[in-house]
Protein backbone atom coordinates (compact mmCIF):
# COMPACT_ATOMS: atom_id res chain seq x y z
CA UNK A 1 48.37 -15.91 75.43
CA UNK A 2 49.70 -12.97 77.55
CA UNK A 3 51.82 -13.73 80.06
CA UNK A 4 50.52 -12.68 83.63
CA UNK A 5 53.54 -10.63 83.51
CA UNK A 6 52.73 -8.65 80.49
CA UNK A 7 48.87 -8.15 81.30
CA UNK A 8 50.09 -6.69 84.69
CA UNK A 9 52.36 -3.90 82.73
CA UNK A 10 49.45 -3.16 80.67
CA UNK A 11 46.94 -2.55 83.47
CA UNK A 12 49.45 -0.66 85.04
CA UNK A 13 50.40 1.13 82.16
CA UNK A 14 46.34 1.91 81.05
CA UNK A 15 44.52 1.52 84.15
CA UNK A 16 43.23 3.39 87.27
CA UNK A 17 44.90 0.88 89.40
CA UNK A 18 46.13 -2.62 89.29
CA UNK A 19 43.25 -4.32 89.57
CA UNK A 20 41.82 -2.12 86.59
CA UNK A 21 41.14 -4.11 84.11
CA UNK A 22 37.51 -2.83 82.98
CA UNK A 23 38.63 0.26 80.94
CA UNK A 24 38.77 0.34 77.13
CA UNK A 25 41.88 1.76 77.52
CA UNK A 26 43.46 -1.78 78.96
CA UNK A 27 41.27 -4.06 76.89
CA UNK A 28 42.53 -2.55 73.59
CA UNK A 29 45.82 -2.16 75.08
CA UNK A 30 45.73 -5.83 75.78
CA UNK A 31 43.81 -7.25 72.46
CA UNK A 32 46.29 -5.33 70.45
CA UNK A 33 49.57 -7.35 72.41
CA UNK A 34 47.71 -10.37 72.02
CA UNK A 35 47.02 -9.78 67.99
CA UNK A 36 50.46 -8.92 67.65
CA UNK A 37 51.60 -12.45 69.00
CA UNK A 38 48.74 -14.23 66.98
CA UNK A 39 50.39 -12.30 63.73
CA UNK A 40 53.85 -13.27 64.42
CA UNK A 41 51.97 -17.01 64.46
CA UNK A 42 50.06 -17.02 61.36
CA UNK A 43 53.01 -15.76 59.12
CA UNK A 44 54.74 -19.03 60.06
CA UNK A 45 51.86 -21.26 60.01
CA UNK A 46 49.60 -20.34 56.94
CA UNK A 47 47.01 -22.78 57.23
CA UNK A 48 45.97 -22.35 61.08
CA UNK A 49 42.48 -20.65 60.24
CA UNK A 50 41.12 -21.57 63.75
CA UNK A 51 43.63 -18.80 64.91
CA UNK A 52 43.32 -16.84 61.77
CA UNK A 53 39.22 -16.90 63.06
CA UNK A 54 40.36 -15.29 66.13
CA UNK A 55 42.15 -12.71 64.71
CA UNK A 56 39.52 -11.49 62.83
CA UNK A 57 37.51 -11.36 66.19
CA UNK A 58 39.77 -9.54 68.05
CA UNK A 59 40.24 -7.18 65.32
CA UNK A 60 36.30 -6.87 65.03
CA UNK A 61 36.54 -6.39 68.90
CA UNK A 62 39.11 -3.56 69.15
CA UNK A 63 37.53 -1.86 66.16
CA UNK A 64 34.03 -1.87 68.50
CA UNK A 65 36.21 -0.30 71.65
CA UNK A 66 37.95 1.78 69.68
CA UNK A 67 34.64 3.57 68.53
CA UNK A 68 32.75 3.15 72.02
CA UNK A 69 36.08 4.92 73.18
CA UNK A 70 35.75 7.84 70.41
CA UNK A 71 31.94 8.25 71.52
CA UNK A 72 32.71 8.30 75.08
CA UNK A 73 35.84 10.54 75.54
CA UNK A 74 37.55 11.79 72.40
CA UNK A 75 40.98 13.20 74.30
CA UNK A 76 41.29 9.13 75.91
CA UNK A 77 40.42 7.74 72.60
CA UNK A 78 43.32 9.98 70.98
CA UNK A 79 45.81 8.88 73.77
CA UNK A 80 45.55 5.08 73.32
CA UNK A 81 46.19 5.43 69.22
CA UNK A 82 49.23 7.36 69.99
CA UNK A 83 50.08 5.05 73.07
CA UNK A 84 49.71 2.18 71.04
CA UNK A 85 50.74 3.05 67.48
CA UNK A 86 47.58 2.29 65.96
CA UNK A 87 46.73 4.96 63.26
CA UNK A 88 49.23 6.68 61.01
């Protein structure tokens, strides 16, 4: 889990405002922190596949924001993979 600390950055960092936490921008911004934690998890413990389920989710879930995103507003969609690292 994110810590109230982190999500607070990230809404900060991605939303409007504070209380912003509706945007694709943030919710990618904030499954992509909280898949990084889950991956740091699973490479010590190999055989957790309820967590290994959820990572495949939130994967499945980003991937679907990521394209409403593209759809929506190209130049906000190219901000957040350079913001967050995603594509190469």
């Amino acid at each position: 889990m994110l810590s109230k600390e982190k999500k607070l950055e990230l809404v900060k960092r991605f939303g409007a405002n504070d209380q912003d936490t509706g945007k694709p921008e943030v919710q990618i911004a904030m499954l992509t922190e909280h898949m990084k934690q889950l991956s740091e998890h699973l490479l010590t413990n190999k055989k957790d596949n309820h967590n290994k389920r959820g990572l495949i989710m939130m994967v499945s879930k980003r991937r679907k924001l990521l394209k409403y995103l593209e759809h929506v507003d190209v130049q906000r969609y190219r901000a957040v993979l350079v913001a967050l690292n995603l594509r190469k």
